[in-house]
N, C-alpha and C. Protein backbone atom coordinates (compact mmCIF):
# COMPACT_ATOMS: atom_id res chain seq x y z
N UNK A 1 94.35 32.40 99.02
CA UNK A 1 93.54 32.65 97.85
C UNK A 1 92.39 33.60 98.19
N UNK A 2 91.61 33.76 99.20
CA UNK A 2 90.87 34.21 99.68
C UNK A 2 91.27 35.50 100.20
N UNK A 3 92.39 36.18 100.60
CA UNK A 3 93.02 37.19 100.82
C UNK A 3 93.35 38.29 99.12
N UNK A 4 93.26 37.14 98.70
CA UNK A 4 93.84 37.75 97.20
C UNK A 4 92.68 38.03 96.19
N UNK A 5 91.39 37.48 96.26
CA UNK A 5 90.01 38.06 95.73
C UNK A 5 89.53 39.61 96.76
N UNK A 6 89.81 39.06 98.08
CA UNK A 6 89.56 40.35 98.69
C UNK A 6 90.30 41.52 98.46
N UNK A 7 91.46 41.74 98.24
CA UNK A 7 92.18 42.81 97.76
C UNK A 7 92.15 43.08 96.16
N UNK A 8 91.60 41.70 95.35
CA UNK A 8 91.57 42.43 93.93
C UNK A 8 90.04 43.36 94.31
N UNK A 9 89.25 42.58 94.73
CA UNK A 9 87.48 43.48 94.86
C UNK A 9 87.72 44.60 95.07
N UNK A 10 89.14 45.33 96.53
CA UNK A 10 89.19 46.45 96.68
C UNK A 10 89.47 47.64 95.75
N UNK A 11 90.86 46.57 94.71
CA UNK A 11 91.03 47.34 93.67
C UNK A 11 90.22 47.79 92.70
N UNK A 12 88.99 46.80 92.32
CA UNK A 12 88.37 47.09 91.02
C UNK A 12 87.07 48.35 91.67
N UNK A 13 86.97 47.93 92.91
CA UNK A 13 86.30 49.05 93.71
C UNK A 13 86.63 50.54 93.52
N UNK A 14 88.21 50.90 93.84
CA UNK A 14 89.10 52.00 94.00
C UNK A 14 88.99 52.64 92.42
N UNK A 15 88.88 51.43 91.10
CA UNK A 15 89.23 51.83 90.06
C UNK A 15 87.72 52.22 89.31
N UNK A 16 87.10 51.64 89.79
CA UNK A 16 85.29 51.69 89.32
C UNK A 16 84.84 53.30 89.35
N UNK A 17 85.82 53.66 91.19
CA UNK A 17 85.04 54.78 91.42
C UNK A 17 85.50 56.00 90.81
N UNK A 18 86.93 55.90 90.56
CA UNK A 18 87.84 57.04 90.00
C UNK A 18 86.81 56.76 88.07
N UNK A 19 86.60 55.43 87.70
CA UNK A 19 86.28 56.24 86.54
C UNK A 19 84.51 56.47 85.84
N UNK A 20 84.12 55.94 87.38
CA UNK A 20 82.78 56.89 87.08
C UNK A 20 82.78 57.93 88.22
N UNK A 21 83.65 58.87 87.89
CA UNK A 21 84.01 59.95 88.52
C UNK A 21 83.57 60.68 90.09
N UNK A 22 83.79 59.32 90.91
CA UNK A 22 83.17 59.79 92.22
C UNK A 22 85.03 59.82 93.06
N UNK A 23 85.75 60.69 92.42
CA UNK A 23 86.90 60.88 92.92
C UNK A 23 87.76 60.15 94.16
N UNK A 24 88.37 60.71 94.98
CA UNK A 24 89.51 59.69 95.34
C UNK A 24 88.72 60.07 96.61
N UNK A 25 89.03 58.62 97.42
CA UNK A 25 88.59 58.30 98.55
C UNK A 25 88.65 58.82 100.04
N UNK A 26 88.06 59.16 100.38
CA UNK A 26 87.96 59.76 101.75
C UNK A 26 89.19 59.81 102.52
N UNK A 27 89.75 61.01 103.12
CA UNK A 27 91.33 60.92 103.65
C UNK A 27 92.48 60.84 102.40
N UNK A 28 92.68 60.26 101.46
CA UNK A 28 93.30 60.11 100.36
C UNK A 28 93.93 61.21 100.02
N UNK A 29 95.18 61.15 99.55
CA UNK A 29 96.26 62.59 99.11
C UNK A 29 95.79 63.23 97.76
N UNK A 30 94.78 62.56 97.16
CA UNK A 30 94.16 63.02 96.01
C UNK A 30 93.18 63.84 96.33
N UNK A 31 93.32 64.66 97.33
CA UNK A 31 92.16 66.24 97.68
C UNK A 31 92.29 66.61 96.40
N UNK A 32 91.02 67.15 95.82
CA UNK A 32 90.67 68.67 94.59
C UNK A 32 90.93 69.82 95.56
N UNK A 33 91.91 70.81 94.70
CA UNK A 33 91.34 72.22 95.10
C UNK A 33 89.93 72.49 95.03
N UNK A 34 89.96 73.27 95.76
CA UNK A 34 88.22 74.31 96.55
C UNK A 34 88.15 75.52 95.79
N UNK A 35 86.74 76.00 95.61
CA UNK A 35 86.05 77.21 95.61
C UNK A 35 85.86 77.85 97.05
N UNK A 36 86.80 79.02 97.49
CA UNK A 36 86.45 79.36 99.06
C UNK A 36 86.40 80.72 98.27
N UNK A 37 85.28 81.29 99.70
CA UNK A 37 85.57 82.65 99.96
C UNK A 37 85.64 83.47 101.15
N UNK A 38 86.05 84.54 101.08
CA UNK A 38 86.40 85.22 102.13
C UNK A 38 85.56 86.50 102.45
N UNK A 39 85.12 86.94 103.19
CA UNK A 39 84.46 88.34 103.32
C UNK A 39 85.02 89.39 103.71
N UNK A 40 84.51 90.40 103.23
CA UNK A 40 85.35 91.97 104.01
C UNK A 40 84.36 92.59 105.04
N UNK A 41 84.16 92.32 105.95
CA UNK A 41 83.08 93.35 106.66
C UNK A 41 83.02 93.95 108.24
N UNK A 42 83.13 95.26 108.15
CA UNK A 42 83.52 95.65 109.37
C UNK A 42 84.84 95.59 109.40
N UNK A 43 86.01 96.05 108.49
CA UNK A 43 86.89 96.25 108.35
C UNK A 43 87.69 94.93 108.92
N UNK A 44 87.38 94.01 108.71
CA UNK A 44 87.52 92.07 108.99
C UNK A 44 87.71 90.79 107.97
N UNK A 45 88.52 90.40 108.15
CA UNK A 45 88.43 89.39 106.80
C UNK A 45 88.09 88.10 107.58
N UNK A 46 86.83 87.41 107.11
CA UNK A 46 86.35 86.61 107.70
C UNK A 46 86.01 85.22 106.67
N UNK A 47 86.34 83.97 106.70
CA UNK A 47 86.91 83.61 107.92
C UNK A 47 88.51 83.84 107.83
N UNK A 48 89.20 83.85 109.36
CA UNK A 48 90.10 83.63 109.20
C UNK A 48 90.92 82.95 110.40
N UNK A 49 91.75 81.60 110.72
CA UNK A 49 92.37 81.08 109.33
C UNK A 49 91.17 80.77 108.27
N UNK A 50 91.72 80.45 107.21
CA UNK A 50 90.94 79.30 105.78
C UNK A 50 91.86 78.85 105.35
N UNK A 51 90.83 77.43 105.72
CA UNK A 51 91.82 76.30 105.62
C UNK A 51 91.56 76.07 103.77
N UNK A 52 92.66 75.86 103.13
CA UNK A 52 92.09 75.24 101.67
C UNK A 52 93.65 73.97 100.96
N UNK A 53 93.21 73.63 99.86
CA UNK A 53 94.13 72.63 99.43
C UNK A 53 95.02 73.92 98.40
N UNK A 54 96.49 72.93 98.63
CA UNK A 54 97.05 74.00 96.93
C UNK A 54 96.67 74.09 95.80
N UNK A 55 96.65 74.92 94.87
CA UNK A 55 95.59 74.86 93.78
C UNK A 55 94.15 75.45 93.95
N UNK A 56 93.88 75.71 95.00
CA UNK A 56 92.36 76.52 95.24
C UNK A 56 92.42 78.04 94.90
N UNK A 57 91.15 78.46 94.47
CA UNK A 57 90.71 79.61 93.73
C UNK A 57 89.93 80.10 95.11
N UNK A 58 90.42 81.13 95.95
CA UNK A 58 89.82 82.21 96.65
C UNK A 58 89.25 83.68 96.35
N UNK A 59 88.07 83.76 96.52
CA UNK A 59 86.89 84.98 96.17
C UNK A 59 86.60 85.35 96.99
N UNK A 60 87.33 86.99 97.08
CA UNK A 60 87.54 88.12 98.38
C UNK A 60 86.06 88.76 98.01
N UNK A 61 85.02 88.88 98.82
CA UNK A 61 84.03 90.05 98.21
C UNK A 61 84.11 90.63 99.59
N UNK A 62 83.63 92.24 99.06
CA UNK A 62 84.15 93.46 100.02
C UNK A 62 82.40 94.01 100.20
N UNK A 63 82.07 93.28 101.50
CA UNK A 63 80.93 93.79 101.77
C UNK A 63 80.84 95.33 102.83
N UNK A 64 82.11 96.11 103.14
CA UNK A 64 82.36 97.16 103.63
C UNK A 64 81.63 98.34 102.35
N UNK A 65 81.80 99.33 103.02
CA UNK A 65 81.53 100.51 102.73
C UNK A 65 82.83 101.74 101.38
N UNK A 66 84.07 101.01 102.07
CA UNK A 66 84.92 101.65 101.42
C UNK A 66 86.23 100.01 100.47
N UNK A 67 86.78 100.82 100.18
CA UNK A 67 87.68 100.11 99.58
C UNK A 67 88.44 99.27 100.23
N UNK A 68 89.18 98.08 99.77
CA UNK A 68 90.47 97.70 100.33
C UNK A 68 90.96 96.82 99.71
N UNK A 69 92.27 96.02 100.38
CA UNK A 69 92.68 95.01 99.27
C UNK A 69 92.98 93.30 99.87
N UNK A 70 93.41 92.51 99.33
CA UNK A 70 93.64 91.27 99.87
C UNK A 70 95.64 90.97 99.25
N UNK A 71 95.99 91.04 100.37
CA UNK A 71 97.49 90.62 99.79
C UNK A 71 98.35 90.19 100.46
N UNK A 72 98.82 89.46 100.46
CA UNK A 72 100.06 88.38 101.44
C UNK A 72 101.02 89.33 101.52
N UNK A 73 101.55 89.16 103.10
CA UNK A 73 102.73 89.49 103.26
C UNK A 73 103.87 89.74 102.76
N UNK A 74 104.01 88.22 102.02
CA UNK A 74 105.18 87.90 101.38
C UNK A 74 105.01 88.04 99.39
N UNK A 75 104.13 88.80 99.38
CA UNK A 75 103.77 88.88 97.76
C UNK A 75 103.38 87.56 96.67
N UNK A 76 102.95 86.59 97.35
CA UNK A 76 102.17 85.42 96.91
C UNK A 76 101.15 85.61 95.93
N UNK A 77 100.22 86.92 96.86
CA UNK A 77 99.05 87.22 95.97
C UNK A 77 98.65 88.91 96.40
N UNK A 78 97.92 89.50 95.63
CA UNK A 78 97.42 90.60 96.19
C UNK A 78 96.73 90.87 94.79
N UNK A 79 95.17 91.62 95.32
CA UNK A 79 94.05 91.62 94.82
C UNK A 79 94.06 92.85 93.73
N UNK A 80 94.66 93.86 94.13
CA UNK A 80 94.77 94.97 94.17
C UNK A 80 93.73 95.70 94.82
N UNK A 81 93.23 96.66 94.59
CA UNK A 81 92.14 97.38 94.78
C UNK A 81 90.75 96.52 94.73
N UNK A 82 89.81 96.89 95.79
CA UNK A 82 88.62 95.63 95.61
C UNK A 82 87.49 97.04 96.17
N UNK A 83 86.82 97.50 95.18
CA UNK A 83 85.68 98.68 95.92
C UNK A 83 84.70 98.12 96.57
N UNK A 84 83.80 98.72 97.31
CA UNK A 84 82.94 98.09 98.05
C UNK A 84 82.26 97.43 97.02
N UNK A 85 81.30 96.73 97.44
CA UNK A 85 80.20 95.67 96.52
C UNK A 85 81.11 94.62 95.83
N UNK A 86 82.09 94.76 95.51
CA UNK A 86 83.06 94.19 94.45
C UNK A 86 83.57 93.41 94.98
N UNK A 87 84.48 91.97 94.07
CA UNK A 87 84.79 90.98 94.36
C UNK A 87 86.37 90.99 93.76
N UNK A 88 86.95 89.69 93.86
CA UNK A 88 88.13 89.48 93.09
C UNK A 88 88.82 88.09 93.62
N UNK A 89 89.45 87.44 92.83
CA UNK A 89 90.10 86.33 93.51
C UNK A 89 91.26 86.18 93.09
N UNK A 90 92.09 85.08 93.66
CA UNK A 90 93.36 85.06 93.61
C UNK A 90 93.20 83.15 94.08
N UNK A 91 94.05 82.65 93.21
CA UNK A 91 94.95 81.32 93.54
C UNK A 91 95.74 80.64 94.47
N UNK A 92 95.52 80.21 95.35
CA UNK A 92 96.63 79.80 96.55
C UNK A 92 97.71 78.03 95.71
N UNK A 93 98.67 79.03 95.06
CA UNK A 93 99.24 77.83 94.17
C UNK A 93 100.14 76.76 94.55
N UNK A 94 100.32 77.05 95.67
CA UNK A 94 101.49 76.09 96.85
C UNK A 94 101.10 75.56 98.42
N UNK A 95 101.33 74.43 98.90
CA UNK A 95 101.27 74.40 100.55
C UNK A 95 101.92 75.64 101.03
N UNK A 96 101.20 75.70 102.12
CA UNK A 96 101.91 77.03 103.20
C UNK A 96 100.67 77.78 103.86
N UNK A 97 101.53 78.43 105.03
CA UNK A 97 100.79 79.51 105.45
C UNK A 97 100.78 80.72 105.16
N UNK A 98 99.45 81.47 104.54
CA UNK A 98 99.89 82.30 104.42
C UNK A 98 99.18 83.97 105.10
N UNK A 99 100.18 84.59 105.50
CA UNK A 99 99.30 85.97 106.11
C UNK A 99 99.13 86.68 105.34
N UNK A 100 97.95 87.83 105.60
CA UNK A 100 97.87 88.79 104.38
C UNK A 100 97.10 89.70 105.30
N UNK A 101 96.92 91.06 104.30
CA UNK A 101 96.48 92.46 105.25
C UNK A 101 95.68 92.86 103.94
N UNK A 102 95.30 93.91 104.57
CA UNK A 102 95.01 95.05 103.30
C UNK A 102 95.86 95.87 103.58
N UNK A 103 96.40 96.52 102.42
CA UNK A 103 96.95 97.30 102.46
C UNK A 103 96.49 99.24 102.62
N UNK A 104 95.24 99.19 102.25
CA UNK A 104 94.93 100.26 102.86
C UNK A 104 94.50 101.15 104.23
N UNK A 105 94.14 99.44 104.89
CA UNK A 105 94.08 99.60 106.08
C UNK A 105 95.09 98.47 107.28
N UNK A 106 96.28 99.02 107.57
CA UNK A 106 97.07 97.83 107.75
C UNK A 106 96.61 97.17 109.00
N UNK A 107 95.56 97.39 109.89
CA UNK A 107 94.92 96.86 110.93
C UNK A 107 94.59 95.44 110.54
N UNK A 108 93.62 96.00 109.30
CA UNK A 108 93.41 94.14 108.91
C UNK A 108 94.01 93.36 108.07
N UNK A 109 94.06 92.29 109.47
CA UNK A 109 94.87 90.53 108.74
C UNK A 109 94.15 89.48 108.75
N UNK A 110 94.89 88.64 108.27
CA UNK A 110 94.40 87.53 108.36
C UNK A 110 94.94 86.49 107.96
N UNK A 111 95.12 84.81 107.90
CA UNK A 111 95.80 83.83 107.23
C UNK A 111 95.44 82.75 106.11
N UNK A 112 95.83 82.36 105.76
CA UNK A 112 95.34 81.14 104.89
C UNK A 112 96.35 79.71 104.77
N UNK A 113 95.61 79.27 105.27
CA UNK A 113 96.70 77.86 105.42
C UNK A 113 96.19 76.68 104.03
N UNK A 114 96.81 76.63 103.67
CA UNK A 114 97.01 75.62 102.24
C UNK A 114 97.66 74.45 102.11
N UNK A 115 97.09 73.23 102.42
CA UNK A 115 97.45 71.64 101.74
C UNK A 115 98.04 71.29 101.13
């Protein structure tokens, strides 16, 4: 009997917190996608890896001098054109790893690994 108040407490605990919206519990498969971003500078995409969940919204800003772009290997995502000062984002909509370059300058890469 005493085993069985302790596990309802946990439940009404688990259920208290989901609905005064202090989301799912630490470690829990219920991660939110993220707000990440990435930088351009010195012809570098920094950070890189970035780590994020599936479903996260990534914001490339291009603190270089000239142009470039953000785009996966495998055509997942790509920014198009991003001028200096300028920003742009893109969706990481699936688990996976993923690489990406610019395409104007194919020196720089970088990855993104997704939850």
């Amino acid at each position: 009997m005493r085993r069985m108040r302790s596990v309802a407490a946990v439940v009404v605990v688990i259920v208290a917190g989901h609905t005064l919206g202090l989301g799912a519990l630490p470690g829990s498969a219920a991660a939110k996608p993220q707000a990440r971003t990435v930088t351009i500078k010195n012809f570098k995409f920094s950070p890189s890896p970035l780590k994020v969940k599936a479903g996260s919204k990534v914001t490339v800003k291009n603190a270089d001098s000239t142009t470039h772009t953000f785009t996966a290997n495998k055509g997942a995502f790509d920014t198009g054109d991003i001028e200096s000062g300028s920003s742009a984002s893109v969706t990481i909509k699936k688990p996976g790893t993923f690489a990406y370059h610019c395409q104007i300058h194919n020196f720089m890469k970088g990855t993104i690994k997704a939850t």
